[in-house]
N, C-alpha and C. Protein backbone atom coordinates (compact mmCIF):
# COMPACT_ATOMS: atom_id res chain seq x y z
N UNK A 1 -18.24 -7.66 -22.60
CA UNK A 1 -18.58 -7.88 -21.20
C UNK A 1 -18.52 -6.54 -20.46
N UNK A 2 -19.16 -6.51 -19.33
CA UNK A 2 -19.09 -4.77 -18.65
C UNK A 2 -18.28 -5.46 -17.95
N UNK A 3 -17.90 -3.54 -17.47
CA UNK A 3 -16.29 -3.39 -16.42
C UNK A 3 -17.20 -4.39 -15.37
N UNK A 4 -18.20 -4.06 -14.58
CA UNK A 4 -18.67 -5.02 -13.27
C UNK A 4 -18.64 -6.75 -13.36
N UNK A 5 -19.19 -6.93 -14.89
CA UNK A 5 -18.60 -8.48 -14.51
C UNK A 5 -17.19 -8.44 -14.43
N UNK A 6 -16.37 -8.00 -15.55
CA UNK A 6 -14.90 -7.92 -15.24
C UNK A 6 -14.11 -7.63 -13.85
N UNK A 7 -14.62 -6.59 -13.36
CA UNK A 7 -14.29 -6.58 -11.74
C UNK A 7 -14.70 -7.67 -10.89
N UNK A 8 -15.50 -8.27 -11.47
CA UNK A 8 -16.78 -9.52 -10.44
C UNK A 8 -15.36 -10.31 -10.59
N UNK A 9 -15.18 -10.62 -11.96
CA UNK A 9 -14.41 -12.00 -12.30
C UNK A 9 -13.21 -12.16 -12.16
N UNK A 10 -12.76 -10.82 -11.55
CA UNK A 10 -11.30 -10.71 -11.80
C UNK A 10 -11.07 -10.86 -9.95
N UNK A 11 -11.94 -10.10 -8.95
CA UNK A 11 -11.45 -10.70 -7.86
C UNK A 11 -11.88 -11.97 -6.92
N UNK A 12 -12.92 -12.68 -8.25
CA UNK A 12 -12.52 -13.78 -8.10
C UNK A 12 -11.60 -14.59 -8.16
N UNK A 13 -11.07 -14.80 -8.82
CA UNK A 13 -9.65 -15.17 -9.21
C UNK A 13 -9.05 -14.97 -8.10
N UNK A 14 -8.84 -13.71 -7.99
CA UNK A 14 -7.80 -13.13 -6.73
C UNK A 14 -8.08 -13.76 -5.50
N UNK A 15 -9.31 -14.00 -5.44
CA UNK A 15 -9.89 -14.91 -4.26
C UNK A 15 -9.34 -16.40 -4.09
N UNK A 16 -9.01 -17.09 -5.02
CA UNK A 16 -8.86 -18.42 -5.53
C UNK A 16 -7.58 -18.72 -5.03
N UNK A 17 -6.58 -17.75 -5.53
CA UNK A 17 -5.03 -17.31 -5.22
C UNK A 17 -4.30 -17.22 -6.75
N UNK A 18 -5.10 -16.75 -7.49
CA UNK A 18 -4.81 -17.14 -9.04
C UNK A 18 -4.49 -15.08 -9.92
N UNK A 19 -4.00 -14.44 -8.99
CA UNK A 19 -3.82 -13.27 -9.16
C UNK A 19 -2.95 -12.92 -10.44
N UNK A 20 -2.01 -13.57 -10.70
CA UNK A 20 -1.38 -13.71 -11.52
C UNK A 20 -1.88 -13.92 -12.94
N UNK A 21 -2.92 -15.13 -13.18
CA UNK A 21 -3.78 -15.00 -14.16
C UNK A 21 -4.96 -13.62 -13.90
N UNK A 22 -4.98 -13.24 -12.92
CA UNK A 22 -6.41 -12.10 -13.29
C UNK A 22 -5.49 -10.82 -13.84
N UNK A 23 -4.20 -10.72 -13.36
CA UNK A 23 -3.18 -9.62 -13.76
C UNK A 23 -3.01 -9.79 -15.63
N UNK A 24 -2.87 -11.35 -16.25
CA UNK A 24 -2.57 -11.05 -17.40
C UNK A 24 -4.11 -11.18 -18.30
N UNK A 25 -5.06 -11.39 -17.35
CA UNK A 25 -6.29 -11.30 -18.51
C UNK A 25 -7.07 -10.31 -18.04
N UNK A 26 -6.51 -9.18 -17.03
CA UNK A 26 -7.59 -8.10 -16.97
C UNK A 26 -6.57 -6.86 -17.09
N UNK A 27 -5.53 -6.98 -17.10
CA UNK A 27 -4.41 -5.85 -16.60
C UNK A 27 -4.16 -5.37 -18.10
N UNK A 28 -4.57 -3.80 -18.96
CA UNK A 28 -3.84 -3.85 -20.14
C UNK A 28 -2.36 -3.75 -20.32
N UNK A 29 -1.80 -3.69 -21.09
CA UNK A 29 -0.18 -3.33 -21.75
C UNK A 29 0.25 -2.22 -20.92
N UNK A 30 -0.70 -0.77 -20.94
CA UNK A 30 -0.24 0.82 -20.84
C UNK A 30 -0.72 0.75 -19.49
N UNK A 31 -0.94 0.03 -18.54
CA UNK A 31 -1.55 -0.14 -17.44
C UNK A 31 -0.84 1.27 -16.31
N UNK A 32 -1.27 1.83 -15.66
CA UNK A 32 -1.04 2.86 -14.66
C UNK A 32 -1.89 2.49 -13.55
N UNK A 33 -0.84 2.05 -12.54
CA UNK A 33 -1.26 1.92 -10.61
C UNK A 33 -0.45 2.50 -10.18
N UNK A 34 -1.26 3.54 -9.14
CA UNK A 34 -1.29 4.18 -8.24
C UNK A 34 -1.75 3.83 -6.69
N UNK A 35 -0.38 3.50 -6.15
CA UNK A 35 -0.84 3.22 -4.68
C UNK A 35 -1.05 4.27 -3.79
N UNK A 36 -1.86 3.93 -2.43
CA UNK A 36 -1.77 5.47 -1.54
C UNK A 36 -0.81 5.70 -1.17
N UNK A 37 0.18 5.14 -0.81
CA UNK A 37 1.21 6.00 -1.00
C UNK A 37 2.11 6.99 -1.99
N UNK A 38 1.54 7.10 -3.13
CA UNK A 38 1.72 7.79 -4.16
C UNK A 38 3.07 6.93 -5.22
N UNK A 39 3.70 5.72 -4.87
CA UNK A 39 4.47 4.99 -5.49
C UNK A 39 3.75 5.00 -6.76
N UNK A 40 3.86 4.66 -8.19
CA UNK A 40 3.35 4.67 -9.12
C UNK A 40 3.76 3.47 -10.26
N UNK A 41 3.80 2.66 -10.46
CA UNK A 41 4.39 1.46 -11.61
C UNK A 41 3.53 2.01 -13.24
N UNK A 42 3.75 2.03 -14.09
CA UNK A 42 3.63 1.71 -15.43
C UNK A 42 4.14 0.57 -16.04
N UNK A 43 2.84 0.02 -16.69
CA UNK A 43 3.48 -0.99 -17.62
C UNK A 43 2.62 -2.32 -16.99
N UNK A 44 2.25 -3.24 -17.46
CA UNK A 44 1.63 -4.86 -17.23
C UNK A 44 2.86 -5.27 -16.65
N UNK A 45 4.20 -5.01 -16.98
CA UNK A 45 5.16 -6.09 -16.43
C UNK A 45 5.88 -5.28 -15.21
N UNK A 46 6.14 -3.89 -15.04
CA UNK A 46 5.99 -3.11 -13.77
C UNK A 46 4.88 -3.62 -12.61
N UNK A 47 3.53 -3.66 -13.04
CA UNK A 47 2.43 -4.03 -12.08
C UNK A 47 2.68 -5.86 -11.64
N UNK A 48 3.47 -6.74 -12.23
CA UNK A 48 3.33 -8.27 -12.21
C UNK A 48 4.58 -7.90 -11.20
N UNK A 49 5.74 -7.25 -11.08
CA UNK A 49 7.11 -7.15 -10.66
C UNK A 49 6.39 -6.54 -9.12
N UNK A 50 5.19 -5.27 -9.20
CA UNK A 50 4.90 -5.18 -7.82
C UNK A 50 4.01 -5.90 -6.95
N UNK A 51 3.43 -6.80 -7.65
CA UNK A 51 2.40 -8.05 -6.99
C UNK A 51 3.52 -8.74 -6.49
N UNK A 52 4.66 -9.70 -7.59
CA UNK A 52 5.24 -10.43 -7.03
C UNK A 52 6.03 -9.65 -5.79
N UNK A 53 6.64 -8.43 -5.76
CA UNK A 53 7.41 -7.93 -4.52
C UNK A 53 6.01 -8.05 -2.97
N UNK A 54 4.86 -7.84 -3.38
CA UNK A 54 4.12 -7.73 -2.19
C UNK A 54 3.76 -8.97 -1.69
N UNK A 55 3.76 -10.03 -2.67
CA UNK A 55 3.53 -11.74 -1.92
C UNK A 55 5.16 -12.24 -1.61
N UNK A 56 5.87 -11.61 -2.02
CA UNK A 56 7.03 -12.07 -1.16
C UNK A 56 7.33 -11.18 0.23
N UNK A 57 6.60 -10.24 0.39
CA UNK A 57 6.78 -9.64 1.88
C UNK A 57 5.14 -10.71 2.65
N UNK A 58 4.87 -11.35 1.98
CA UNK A 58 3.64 -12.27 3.10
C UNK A 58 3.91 -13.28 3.27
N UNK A 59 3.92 -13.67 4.78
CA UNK A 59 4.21 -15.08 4.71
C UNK A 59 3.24 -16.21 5.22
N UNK A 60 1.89 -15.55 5.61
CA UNK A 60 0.78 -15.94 5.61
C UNK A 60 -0.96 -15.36 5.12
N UNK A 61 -1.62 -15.74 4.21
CA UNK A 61 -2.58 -15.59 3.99
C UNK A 61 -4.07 -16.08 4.81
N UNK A 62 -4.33 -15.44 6.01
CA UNK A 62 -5.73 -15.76 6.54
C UNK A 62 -6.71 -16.10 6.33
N UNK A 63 -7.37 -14.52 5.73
CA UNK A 63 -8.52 -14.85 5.24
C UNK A 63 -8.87 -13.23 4.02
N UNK A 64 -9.85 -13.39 3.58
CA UNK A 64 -9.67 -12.11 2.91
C UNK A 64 -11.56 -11.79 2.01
N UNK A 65 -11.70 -10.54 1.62
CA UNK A 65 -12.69 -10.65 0.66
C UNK A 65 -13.16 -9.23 0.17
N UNK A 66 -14.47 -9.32 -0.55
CA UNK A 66 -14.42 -8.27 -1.27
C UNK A 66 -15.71 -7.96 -0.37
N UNK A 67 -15.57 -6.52 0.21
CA UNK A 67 -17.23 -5.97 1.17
C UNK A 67 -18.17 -5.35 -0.24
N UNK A 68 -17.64 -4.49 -1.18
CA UNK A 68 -18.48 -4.09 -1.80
C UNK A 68 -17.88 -3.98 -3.08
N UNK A 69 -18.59 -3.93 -4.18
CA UNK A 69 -18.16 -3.30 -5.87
C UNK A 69 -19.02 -2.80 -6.78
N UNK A 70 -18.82 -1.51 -7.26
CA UNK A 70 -19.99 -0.77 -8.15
C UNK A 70 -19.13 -0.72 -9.48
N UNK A 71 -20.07 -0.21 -9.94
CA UNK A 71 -19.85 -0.02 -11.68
C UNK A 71 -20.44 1.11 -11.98
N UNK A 72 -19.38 2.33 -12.85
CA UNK A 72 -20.09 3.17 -14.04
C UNK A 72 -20.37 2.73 -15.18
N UNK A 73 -21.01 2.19 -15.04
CA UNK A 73 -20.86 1.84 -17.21
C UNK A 73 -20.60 2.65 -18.07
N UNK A 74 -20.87 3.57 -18.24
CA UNK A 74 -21.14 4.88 -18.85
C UNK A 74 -19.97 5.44 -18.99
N UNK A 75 -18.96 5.35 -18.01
CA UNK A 75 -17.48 6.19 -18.25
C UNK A 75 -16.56 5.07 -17.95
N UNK A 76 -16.60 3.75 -17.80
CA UNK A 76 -15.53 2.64 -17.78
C UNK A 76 -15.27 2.48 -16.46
N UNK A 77 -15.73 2.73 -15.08
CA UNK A 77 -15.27 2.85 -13.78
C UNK A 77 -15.55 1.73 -12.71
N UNK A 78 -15.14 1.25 -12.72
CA UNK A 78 -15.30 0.09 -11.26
C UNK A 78 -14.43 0.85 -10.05
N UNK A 79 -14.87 0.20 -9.02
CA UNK A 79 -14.28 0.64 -7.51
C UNK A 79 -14.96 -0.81 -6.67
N UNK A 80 -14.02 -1.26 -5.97
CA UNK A 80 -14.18 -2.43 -5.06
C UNK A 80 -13.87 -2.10 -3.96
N UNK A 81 -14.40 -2.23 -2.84
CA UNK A 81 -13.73 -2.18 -1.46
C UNK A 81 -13.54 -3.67 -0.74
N UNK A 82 -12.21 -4.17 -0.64
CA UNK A 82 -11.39 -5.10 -0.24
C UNK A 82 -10.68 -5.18 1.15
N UNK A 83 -10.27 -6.20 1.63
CA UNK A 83 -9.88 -6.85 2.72
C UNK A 83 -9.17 -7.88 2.78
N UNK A 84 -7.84 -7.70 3.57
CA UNK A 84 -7.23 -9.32 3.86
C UNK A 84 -6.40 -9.17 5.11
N UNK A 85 -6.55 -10.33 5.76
CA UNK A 85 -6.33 -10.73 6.46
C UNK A 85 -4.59 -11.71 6.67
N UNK A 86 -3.46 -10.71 6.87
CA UNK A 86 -2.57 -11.53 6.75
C UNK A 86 -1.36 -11.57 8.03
N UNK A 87 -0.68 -12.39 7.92
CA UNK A 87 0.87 -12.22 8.26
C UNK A 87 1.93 -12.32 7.39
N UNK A 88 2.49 -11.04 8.04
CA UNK A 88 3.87 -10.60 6.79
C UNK A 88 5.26 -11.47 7.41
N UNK A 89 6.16 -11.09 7.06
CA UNK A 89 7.53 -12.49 6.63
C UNK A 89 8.27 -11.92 8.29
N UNK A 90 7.74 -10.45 8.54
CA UNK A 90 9.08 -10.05 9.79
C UNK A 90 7.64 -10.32 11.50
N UNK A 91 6.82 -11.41 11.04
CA UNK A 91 5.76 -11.99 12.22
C UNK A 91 4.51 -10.97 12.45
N UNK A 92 4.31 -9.99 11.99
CA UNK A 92 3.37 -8.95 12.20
C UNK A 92 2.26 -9.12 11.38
N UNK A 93 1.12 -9.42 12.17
CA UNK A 93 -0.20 -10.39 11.58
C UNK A 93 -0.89 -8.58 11.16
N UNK A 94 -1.95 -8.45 10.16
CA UNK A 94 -2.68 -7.25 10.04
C UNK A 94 -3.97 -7.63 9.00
N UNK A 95 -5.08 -6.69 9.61
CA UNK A 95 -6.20 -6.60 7.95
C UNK A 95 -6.05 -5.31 7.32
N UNK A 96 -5.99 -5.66 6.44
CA UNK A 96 -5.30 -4.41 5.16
C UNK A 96 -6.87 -4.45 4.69
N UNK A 97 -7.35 -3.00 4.72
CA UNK A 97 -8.44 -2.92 3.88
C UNK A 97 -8.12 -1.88 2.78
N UNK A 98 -9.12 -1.46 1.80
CA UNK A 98 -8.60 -0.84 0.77
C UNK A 98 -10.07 -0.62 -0.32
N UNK A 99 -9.60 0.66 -1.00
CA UNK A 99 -10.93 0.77 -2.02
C UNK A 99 -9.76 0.62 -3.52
N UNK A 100 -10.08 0.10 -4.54
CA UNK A 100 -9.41 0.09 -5.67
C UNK A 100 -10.63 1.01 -6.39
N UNK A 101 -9.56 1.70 -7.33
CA UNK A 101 -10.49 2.70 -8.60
C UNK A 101 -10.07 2.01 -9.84
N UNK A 102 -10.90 1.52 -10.64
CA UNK A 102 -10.35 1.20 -12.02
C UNK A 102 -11.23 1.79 -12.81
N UNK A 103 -9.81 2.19 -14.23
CA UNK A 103 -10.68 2.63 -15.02
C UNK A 103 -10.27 1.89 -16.36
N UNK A 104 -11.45 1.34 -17.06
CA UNK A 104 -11.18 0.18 -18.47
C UNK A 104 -10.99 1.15 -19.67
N UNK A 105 -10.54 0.38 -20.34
CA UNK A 105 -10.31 0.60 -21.77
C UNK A 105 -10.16 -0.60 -22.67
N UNK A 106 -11.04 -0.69 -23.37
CA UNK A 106 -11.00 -2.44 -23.99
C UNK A 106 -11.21 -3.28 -23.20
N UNK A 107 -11.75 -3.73 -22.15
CA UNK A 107 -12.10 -4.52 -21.54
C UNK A 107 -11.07 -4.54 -20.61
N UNK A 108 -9.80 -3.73 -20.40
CA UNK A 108 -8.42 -3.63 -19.70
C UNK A 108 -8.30 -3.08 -19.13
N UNK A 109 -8.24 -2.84 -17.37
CA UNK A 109 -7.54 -1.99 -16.72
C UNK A 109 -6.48 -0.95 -16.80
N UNK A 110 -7.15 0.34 -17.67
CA UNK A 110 -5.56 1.29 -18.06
C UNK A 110 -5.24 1.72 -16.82
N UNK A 111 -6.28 2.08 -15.93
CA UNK A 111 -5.68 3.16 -15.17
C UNK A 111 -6.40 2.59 -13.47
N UNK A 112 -5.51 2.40 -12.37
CA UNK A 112 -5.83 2.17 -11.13
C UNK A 112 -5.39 2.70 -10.07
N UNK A 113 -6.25 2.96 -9.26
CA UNK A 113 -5.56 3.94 -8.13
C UNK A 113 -6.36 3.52 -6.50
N UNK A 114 -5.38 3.03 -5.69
CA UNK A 114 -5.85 2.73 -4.38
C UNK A 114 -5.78 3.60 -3.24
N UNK A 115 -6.29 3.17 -2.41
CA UNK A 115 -6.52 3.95 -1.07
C UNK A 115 -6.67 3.47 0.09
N UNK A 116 -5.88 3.31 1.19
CA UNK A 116 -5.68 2.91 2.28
C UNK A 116 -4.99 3.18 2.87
N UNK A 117 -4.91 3.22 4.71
CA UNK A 117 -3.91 3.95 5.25
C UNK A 117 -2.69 2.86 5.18
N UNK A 118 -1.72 3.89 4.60
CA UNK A 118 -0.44 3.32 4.59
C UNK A 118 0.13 3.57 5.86
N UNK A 119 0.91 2.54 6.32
CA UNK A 119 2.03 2.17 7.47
C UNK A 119 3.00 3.23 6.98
């Protein structure tokens, strides 16, 4: 399958609220995310430990979606530009937008790196 359906299918999922399954069927083992703030996790079970820490700082989900997503085929590269719409647990409603960089290996997300202004 190409990285673009894989990116297609994977924030679908995420769309659904099923993140958790797109984490263990798109996320590889050696996985490397990079947030803009330069925090860094290694590892599939590092990246599941920082999803779950970021849905426990939300305590409402609005609305959310994906504006755009391309594909390199040629060198393994997807990039999505994303949006959501939330309220966090201490009442402070916000839309978090964001570009994700992925780069595959085996059909797996080794390597990801985001971008957005951090608070």
């Amino acid at each position: 399958m190409s990285c673009r359906k894989n990116i297609e299918e994977m924030y679908a999922l995420i769309g659904q609220g099923k993140s958790m399954e797109a984490l263990e069927k798109f996320y590889h083992e050696d996985v490397k995310v990079v947030e803009a703030t330069g925090e860094c996790r290694e590892g599939k079970a590092a990246q599941k430990a920082g999803i779950e820490q970021w849905y426990s700082m939300v305590k409402e989900r609005h609305d959310g979606g994906v504006a755009s997503i391309t594909a390199d085929e040629d060198n393994n590269v997807t990039m999505v530009e994303s949006w959501v719409d939330i309220t966090m647990q201490n009442g402070m409603r916000m839309k978090m937008e964001e570009v994700g960089v992925q780069r595959w290996k085996d059909g797996k997300i080794i390597h990801e790196r985001f971008y957005y202004n951090a608070p």
